[in-house]
N, C-alpha and C. Protein backbone atom coordinates (compact mmCIF):
# COMPACT_ATOMS: atom_id res chain seq x y z
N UNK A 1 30.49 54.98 -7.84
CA UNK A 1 29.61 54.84 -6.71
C UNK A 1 29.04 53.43 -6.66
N UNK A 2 29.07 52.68 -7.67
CA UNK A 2 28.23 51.42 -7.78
C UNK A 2 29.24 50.87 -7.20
N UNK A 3 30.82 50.72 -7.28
CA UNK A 3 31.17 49.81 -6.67
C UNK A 3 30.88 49.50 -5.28
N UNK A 4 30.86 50.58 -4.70
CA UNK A 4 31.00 50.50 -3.02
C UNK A 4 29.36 50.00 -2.81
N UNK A 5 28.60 49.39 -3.40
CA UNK A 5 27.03 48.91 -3.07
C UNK A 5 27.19 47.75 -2.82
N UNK A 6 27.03 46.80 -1.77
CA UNK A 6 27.00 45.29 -1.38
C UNK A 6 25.65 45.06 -2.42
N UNK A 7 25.88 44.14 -2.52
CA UNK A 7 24.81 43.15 -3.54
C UNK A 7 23.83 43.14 -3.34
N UNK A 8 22.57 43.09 -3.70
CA UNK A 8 21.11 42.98 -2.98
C UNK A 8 20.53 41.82 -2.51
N UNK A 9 20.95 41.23 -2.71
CA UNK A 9 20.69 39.76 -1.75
C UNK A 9 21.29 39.79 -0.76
N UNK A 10 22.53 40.82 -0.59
CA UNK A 10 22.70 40.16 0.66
C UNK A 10 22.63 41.55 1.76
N UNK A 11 21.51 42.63 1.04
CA UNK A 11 20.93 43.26 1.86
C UNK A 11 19.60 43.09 2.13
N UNK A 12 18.49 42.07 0.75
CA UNK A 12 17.22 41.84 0.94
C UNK A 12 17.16 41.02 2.01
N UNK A 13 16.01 41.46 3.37
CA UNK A 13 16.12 40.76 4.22
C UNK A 13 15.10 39.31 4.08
N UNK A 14 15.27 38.23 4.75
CA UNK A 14 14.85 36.63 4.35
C UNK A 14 13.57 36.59 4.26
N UNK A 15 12.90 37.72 5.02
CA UNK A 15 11.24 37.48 5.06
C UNK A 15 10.71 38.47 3.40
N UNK A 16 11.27 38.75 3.02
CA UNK A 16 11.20 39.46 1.54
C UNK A 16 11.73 38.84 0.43
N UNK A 17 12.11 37.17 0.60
CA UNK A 17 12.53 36.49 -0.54
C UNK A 17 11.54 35.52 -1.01
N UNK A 18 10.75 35.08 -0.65
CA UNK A 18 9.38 34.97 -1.74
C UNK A 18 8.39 35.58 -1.46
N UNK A 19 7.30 35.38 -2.13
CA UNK A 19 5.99 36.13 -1.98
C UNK A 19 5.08 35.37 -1.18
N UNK A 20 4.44 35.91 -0.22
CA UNK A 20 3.57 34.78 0.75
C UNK A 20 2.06 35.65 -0.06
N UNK A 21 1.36 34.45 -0.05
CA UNK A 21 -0.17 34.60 -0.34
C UNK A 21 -1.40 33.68 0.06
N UNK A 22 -2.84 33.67 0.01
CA UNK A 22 -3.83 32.86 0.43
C UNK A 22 -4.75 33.07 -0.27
N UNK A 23 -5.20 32.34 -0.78
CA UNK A 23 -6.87 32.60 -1.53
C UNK A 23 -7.89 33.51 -1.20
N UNK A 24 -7.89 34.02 -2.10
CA UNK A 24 -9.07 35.46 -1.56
C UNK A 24 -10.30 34.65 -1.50
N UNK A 25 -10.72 34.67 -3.21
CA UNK A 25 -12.10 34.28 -3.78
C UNK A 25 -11.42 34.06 -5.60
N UNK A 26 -12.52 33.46 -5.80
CA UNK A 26 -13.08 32.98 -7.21
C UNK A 26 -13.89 33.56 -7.62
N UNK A 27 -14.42 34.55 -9.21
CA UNK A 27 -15.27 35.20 -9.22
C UNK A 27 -15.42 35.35 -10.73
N UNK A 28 -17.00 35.28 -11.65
CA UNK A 28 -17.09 34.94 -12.41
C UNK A 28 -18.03 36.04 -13.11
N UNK A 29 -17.85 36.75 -14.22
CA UNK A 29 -18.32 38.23 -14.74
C UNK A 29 -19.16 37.72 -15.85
N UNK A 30 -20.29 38.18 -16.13
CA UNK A 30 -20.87 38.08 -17.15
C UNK A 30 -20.40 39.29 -18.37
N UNK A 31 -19.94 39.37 -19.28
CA UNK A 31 -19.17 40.10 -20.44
C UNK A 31 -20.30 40.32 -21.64
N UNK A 32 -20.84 41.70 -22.06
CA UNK A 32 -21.27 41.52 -23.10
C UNK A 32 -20.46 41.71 -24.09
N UNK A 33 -20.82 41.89 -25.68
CA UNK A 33 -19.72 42.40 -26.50
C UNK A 33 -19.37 43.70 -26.32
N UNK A 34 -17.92 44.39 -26.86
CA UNK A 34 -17.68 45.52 -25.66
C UNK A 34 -18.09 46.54 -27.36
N UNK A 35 -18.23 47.52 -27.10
CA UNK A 35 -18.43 48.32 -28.24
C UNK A 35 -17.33 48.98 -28.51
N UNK A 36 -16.89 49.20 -29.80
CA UNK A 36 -15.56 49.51 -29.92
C UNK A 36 -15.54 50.96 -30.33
N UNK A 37 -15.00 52.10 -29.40
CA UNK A 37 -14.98 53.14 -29.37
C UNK A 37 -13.79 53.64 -31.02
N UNK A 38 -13.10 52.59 -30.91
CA UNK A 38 -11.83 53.03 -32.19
C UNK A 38 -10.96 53.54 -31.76
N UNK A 39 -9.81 54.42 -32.52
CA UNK A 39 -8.95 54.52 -32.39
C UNK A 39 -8.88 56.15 -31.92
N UNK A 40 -8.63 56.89 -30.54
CA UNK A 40 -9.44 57.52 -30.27
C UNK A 40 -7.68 58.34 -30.24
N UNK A 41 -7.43 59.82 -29.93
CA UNK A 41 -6.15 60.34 -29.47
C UNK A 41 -5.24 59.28 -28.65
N UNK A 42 -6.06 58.46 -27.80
CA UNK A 42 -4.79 58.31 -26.69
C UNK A 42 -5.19 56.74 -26.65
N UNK A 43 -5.95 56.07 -27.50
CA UNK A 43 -6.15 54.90 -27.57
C UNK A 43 -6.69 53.65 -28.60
N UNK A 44 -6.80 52.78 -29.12
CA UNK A 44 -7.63 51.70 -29.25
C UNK A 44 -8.59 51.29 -28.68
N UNK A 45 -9.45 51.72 -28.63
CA UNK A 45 -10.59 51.67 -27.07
C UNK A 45 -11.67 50.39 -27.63
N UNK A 46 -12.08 49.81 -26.70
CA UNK A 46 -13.26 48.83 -26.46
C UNK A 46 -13.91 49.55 -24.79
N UNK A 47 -15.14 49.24 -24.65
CA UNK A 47 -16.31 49.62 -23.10
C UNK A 47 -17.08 47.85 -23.63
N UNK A 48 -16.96 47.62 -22.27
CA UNK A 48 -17.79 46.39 -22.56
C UNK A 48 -18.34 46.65 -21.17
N UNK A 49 -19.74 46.32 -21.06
CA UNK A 49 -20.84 46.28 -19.94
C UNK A 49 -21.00 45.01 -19.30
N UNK A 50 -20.49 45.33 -17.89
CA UNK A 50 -20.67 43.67 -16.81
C UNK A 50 -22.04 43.77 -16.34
N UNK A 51 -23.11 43.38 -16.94
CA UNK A 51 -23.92 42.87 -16.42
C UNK A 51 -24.13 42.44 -14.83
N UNK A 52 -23.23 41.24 -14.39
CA UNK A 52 -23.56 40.71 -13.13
C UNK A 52 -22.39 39.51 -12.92
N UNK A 53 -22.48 38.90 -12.00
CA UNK A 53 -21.70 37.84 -11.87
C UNK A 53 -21.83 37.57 -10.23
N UNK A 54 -21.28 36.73 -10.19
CA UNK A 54 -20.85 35.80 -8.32
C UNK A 54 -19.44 35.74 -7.88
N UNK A 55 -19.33 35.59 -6.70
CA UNK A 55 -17.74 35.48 -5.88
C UNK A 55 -17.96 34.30 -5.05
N UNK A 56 -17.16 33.95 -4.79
CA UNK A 56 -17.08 32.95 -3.85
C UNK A 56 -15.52 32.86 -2.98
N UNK A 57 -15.91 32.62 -1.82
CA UNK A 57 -14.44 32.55 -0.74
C UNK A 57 -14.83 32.06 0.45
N UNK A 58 -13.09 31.55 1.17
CA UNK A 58 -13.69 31.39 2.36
C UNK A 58 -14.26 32.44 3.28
N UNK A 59 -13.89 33.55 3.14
CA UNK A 59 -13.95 34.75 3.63
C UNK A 59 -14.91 35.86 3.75
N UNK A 60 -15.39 35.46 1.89
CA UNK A 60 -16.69 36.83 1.42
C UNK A 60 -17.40 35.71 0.34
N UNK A 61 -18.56 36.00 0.31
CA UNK A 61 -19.30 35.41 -0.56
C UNK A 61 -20.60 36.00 -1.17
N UNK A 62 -20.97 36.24 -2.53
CA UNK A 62 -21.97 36.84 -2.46
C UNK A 62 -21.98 37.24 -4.25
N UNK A 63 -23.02 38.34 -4.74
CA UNK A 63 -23.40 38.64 -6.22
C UNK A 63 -22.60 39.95 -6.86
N UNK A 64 -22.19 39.80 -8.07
CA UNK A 64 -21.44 41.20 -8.34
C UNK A 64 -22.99 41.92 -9.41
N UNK A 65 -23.06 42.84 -8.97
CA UNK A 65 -23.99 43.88 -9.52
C UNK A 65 -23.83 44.31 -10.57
N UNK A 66 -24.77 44.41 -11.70
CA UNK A 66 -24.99 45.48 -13.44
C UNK A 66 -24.55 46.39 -12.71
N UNK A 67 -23.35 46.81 -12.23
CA UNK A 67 -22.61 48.19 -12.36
C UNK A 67 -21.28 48.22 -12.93
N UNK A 68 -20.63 47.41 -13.25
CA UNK A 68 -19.02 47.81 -14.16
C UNK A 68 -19.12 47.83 -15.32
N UNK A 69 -18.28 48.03 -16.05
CA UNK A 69 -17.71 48.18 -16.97
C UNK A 69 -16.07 48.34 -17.20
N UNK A 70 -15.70 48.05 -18.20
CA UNK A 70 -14.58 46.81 -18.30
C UNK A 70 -13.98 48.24 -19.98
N UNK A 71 -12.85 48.90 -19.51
CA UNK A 71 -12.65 50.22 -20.59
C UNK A 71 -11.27 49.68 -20.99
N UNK A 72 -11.04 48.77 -22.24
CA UNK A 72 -10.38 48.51 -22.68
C UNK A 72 -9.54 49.05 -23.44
N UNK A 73 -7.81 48.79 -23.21
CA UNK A 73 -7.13 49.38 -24.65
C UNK A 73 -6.08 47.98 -25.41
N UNK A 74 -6.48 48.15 -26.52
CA UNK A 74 -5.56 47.56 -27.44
C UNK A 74 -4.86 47.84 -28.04
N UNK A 75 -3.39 47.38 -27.44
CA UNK A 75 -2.17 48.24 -27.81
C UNK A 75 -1.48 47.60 -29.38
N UNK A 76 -0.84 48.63 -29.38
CA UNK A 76 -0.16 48.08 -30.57
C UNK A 76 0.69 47.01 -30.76
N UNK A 77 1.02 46.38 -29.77
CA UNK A 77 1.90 44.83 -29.62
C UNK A 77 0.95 43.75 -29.51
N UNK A 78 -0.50 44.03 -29.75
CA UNK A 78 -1.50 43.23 -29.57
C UNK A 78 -1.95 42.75 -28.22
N UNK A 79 -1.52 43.13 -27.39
CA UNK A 79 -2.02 42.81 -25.88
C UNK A 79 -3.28 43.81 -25.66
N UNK A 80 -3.99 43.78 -24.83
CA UNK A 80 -5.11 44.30 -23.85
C UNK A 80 -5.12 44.53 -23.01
N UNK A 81 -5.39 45.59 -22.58
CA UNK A 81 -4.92 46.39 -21.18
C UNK A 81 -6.61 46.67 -20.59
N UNK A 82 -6.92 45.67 -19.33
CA UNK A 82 -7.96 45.39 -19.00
C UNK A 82 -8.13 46.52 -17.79
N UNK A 83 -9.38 47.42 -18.01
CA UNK A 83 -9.56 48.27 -16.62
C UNK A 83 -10.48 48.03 -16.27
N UNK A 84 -11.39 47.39 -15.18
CA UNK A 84 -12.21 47.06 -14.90
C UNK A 84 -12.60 48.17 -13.07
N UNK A 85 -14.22 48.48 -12.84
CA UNK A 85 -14.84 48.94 -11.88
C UNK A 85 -16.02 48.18 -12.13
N UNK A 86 -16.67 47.49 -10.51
CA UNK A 86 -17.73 47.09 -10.53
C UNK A 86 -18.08 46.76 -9.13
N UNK A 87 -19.44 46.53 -8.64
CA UNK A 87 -19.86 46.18 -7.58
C UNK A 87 -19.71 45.12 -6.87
N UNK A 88 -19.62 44.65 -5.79
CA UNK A 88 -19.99 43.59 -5.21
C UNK A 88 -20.97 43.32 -4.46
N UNK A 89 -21.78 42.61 -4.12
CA UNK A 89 -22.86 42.68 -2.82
C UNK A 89 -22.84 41.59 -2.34
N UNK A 90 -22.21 41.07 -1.00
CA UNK A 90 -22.02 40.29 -0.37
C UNK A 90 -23.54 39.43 0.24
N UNK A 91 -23.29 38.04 0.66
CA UNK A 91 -24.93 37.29 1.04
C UNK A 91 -25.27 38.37 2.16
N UNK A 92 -24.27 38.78 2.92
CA UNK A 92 -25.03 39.66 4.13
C UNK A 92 -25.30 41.17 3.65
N UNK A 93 -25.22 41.30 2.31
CA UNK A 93 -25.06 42.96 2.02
C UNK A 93 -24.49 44.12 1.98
N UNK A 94 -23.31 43.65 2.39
CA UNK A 94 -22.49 44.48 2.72
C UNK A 94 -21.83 45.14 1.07
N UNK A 95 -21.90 46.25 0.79
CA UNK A 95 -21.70 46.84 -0.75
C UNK A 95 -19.71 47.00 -0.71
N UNK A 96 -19.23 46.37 -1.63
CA UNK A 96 -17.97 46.69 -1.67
C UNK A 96 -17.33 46.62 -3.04
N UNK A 97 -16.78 47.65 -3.86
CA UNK A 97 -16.11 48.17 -5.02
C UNK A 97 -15.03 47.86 -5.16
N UNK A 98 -15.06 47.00 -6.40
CA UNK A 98 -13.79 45.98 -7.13
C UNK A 98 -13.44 47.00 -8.30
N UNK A 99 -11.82 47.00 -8.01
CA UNK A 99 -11.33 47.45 -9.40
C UNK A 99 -10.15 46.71 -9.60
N UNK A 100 -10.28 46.54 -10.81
CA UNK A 100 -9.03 45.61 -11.35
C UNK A 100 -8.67 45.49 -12.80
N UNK A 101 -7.37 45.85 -12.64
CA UNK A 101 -6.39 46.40 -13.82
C UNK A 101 -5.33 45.06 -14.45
N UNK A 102 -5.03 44.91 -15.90
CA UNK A 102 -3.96 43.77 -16.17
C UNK A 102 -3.92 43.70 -17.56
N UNK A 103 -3.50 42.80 -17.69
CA UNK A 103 -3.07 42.53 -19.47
C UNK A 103 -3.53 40.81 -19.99
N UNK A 104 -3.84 41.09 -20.96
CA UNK A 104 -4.12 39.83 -21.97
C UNK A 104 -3.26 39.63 -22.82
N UNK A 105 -2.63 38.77 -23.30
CA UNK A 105 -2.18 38.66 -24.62
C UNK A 105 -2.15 36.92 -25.13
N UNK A 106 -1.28 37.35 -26.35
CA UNK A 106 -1.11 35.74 -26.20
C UNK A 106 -0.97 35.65 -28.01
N UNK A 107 -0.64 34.40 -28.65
CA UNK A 107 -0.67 34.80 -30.21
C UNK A 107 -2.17 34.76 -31.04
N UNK A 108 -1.56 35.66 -31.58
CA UNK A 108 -3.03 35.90 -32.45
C UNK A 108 -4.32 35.35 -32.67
N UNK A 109 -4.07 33.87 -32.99
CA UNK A 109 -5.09 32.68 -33.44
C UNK A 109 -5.69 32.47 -32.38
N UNK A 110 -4.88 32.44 -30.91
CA UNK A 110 -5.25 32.33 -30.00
C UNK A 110 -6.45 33.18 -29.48
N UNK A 111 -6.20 34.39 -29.19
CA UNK A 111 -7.19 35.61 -29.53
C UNK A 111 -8.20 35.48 -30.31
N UNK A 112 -8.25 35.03 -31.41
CA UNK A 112 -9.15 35.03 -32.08
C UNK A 112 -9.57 34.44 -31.86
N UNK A 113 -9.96 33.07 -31.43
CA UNK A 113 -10.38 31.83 -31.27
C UNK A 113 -11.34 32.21 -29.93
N UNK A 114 -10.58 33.03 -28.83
CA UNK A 114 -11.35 33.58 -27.62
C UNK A 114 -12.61 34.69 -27.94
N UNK A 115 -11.89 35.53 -29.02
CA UNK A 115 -13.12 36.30 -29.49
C UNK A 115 -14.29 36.33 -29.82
N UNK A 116 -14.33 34.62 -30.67
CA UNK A 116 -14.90 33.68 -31.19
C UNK A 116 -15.97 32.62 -30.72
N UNK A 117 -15.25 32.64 -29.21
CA UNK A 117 -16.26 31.99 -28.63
C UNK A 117 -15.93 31.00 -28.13
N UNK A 118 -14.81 30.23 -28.91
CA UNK A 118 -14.36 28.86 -29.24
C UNK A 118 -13.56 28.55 -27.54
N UNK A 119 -13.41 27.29 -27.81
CA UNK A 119 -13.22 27.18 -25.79
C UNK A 119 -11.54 26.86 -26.13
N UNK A 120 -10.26 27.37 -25.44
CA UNK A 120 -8.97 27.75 -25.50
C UNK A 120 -8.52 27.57 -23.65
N UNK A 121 -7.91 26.73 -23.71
CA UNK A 121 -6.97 26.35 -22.56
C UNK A 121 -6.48 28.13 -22.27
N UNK A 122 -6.23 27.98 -20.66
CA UNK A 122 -5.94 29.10 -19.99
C UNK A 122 -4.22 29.11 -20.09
N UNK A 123 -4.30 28.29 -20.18
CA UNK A 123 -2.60 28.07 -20.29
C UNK A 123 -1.86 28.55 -21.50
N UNK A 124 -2.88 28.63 -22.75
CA UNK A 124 -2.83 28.58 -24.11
C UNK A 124 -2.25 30.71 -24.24
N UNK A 125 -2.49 31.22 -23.29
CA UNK A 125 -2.15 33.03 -23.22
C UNK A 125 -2.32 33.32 -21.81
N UNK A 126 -2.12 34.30 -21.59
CA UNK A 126 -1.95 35.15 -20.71
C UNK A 126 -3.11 36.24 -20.05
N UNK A 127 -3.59 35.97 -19.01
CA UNK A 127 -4.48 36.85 -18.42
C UNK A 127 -4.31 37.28 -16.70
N UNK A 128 -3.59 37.76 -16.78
CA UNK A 128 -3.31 38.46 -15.03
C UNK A 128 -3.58 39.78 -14.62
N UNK A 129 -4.36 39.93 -13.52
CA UNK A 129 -4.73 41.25 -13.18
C UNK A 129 -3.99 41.74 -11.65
N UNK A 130 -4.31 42.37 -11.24
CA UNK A 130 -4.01 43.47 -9.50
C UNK A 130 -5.63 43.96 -9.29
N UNK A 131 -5.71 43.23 -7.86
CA UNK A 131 -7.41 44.10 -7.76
C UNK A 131 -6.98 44.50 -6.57
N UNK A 132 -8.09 45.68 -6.19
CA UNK A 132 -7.84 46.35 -4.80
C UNK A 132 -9.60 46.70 -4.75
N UNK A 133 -9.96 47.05 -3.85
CA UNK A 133 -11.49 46.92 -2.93
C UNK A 133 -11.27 48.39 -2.03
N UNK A 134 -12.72 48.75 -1.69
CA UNK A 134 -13.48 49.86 -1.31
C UNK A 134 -14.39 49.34 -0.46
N UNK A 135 -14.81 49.67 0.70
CA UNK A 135 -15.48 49.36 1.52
C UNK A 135 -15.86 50.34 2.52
N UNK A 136 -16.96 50.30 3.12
CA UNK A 136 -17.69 51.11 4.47
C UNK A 136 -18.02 50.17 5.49
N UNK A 137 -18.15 48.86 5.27
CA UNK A 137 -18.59 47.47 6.06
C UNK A 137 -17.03 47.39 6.97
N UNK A 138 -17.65 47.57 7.99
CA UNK A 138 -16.75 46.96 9.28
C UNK A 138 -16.45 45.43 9.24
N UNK A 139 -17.45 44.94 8.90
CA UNK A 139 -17.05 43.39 8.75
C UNK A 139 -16.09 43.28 7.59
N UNK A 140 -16.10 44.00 6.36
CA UNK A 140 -15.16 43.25 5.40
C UNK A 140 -13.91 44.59 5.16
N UNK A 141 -14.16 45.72 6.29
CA UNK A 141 -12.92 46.55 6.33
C UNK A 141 -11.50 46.03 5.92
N UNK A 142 -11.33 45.14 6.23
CA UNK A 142 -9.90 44.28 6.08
C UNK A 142 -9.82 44.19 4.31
N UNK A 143 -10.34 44.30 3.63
CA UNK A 143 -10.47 44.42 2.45
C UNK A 143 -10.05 46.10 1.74
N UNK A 144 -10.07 46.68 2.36
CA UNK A 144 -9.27 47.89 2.27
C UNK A 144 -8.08 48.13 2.25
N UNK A 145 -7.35 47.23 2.39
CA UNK A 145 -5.88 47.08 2.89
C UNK A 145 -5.50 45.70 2.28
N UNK A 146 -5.97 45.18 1.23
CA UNK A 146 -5.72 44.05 0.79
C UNK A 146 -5.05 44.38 -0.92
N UNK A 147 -4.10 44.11 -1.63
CA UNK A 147 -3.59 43.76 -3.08
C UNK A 147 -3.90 42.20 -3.15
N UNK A 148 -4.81 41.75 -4.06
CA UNK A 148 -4.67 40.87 -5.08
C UNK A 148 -4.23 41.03 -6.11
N UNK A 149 -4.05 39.64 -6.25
CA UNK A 149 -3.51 38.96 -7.74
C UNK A 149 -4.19 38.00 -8.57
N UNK A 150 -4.66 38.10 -9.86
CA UNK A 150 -5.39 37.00 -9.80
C UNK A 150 -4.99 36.44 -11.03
N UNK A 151 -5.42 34.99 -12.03
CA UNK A 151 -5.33 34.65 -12.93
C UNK A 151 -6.25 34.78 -13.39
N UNK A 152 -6.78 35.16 -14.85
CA UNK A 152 -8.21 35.14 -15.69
C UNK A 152 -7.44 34.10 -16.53
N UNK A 153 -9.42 33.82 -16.77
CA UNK A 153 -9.57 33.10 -18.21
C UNK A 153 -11.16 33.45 -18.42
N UNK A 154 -11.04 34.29 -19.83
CA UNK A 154 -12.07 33.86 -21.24
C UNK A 154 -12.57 32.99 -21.10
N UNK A 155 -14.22 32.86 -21.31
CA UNK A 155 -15.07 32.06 -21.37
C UNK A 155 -16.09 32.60 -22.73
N UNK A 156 -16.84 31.81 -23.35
CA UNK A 156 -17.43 32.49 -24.39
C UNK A 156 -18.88 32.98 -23.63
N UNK A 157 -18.71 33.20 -22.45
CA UNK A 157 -20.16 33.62 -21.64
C UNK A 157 -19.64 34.80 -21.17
N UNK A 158 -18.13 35.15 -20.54
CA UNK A 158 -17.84 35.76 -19.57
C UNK A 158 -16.16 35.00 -19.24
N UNK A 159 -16.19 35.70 -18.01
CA UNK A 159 -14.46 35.76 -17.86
C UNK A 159 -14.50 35.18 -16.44
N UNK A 160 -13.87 34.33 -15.93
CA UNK A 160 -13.52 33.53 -14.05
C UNK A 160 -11.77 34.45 -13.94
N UNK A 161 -12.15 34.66 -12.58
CA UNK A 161 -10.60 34.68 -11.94
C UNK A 161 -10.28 33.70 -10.56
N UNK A 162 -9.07 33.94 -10.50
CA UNK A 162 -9.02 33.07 -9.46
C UNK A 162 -8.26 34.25 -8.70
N UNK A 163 -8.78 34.84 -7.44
CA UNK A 163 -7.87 35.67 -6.73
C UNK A 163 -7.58 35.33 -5.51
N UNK A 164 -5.79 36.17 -5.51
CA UNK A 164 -4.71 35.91 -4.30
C UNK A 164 -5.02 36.97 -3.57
N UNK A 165 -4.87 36.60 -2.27
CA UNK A 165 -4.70 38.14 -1.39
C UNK A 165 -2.81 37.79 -1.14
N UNK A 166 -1.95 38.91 -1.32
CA UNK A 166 -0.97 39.15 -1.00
C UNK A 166 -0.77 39.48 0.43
N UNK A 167 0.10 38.61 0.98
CA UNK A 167 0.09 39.10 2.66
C UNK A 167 1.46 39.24 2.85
């Protein structure tokens, strides 16, 4: 049966051969230390409490709220599997719910050094997430229907992303 399949390129149509995207926002989490639940049935667990943080865009701008928390697993290949829920509150008020899922890794020393406090080039590992948004605001409805992408980086205060909206 495989033979008779034309190739996929030359059924993927042209507007599906790269990825088009635009800057969402920039957004910066305050991280406490996460408490380490251990090694639980179905995980390696860390809960770390987001305090607060800011966004910034051309689009939305405004404070992220003491409501997330950040339910970590550490797998056995040494990566981190980041789950994050938390608030947003825009300058005009408008309340809208960030969640965003991804992986860390990177070699060991490296890690440690982030754990540590110590300041480590973003380039130096790996931090990419997928966020998606919740909304009731007519003005930022369009955010309902949006996949980002973003890059993190570790800070010894807290964590910055830089997020894509996928279009």
């Amino acid at each position: 049966m495989a033979a008779n399949r034309p190739p996929l390129d030359t059924v993927l149509p042209q507007e599906m051969r790269e990825l088009r995207w635009r800057p969402l926002m920039t957004f910066f989490l305050d991280i406490t230390p996460p408490y380490n639940l251990g090694k639980t049935p179905t995980a390696d667990r860390r809960i770390a409490a987001l305090p607060g943080g800011y966004f910034e865009g051309e689009r939305l701008r405004g404070t992220i709220l003491p409501s997330g928390s950040d339910w970590q697993v550490v797998r056995s290949d040494g990566a981190w599997v980041i789950d994050v829920r938390t608030l947003l509150e825009t300058d005009d008020g408008a309340l809208i719910g960030l969640r965003y899922q991804g992986l860390r890794h990177g070699e060991p020393e490296v890690l440690a050094a982030l754990g540590r406090g110590d300041a480590v080039s973003p380039l130096a590992y790996y931090m990419r997430i997928t966020t998606s948004f919740e909304t009731s605001s007519g003005k930022y409805d369009w955010l309902n229907r949006v996949i980002g992408v973003a890059h993190g980086h570790r800070l010894p205060n807290g964590a910055i992303y830089n997020v894509f909206e996928i279009v």
